[in-house]
Protein backbone atom coordinates (compact mmCIF):
# COMPACT_ATOMS: atom_id res chain seq x y z
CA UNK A 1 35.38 -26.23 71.95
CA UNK A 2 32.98 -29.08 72.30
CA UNK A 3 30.49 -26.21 73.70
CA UNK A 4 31.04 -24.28 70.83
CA UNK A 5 30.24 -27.15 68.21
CA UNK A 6 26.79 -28.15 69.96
CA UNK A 7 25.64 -24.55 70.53
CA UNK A 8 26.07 -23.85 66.52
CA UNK A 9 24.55 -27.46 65.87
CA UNK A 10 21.49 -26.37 67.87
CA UNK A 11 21.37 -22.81 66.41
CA UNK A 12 21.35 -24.20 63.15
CA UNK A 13 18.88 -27.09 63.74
CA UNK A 14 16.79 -24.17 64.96
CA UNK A 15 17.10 -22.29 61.84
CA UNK A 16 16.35 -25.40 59.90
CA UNK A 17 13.68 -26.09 61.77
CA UNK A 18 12.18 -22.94 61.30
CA UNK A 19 12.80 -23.36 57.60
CA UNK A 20 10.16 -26.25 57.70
CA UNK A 21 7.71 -24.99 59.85
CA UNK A 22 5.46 -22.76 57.53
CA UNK A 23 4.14 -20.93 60.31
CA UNK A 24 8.15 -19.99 61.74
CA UNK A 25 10.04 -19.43 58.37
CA UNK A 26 10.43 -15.65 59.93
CA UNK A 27 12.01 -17.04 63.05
CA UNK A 28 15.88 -16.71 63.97
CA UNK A 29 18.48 -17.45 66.57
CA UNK A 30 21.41 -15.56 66.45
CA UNK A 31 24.69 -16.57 68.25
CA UNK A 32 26.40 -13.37 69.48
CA UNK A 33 29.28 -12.25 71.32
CA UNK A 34 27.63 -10.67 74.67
CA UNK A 35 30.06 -8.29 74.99
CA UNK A 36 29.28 -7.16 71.41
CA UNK A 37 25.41 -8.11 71.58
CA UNK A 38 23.99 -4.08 71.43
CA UNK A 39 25.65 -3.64 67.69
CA UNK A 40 23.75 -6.92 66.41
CA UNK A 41 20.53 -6.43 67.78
CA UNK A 42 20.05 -2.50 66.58
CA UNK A 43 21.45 -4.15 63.51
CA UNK A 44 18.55 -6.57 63.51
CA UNK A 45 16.09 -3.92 64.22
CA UNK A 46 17.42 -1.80 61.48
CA UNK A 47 16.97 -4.83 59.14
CA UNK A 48 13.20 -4.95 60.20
CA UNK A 49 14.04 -7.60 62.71
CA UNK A 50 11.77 -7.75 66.29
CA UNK A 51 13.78 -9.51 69.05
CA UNK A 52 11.72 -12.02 71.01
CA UNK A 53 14.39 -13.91 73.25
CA UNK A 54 17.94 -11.46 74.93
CA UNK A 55 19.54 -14.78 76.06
CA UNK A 56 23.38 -15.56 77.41
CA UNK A 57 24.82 -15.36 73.89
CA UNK A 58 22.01 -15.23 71.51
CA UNK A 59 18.93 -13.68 70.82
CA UNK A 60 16.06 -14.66 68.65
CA UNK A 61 14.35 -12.36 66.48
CA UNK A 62 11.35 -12.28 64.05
CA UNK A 63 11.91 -11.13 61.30
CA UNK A 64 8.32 -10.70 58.78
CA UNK A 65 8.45 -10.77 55.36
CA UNK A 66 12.21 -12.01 55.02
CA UNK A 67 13.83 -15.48 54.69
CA UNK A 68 17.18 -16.32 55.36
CA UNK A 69 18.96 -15.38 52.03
CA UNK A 70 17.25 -11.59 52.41
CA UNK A 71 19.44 -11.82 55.93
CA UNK A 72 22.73 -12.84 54.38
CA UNK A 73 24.43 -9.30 55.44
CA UNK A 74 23.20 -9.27 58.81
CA UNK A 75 24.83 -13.52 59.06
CA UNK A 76 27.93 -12.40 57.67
CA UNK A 77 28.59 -9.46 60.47
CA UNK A 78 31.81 -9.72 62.08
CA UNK A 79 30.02 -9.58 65.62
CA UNK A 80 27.96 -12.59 64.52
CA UNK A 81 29.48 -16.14 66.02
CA UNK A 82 29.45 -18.52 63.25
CA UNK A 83 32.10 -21.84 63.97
């Protein structure tokens, strides 16, 4: 549980950091499933999204043109691990 809590405190300082950081506002890390990682990344790529990291339980994907409130339907995804 602890895991869980530090991984989504670092996924979101990454997103917040990427907030701030004018050249990396298109920047995202996604928490995922594994076993349910190939429906969220041809969802990203359907959503204009270019995946840069395939880690153990994330990725991290570019997306150009889009902020985070144009990604809202992708966050909300059932496959998506948000704690």
């Amino acid at each position: 549980m602890k895991k869980n809590k530090l991984a989504l405190a670092l996924v979101l300082t990454g997103i917040f950091a990427a907030g701030t950081a004018q050249a990396a506002n298109d920047r995202f890390i996604i928490q995922v499933d594994n076993n349910k990682k190939g429906v969220v990344k041809a969802l990203t790529k359907k959503l204009g999204g270019e995946i840069k990291v395939d880690g153990n339980g994330f990725i991290a994907a570019k997306f150009t043109g889009q902020d985070l409130s144009s990604l809202k339907g992708l966050l909300n995804h059932g496959k998506i691990i948000i704690n």
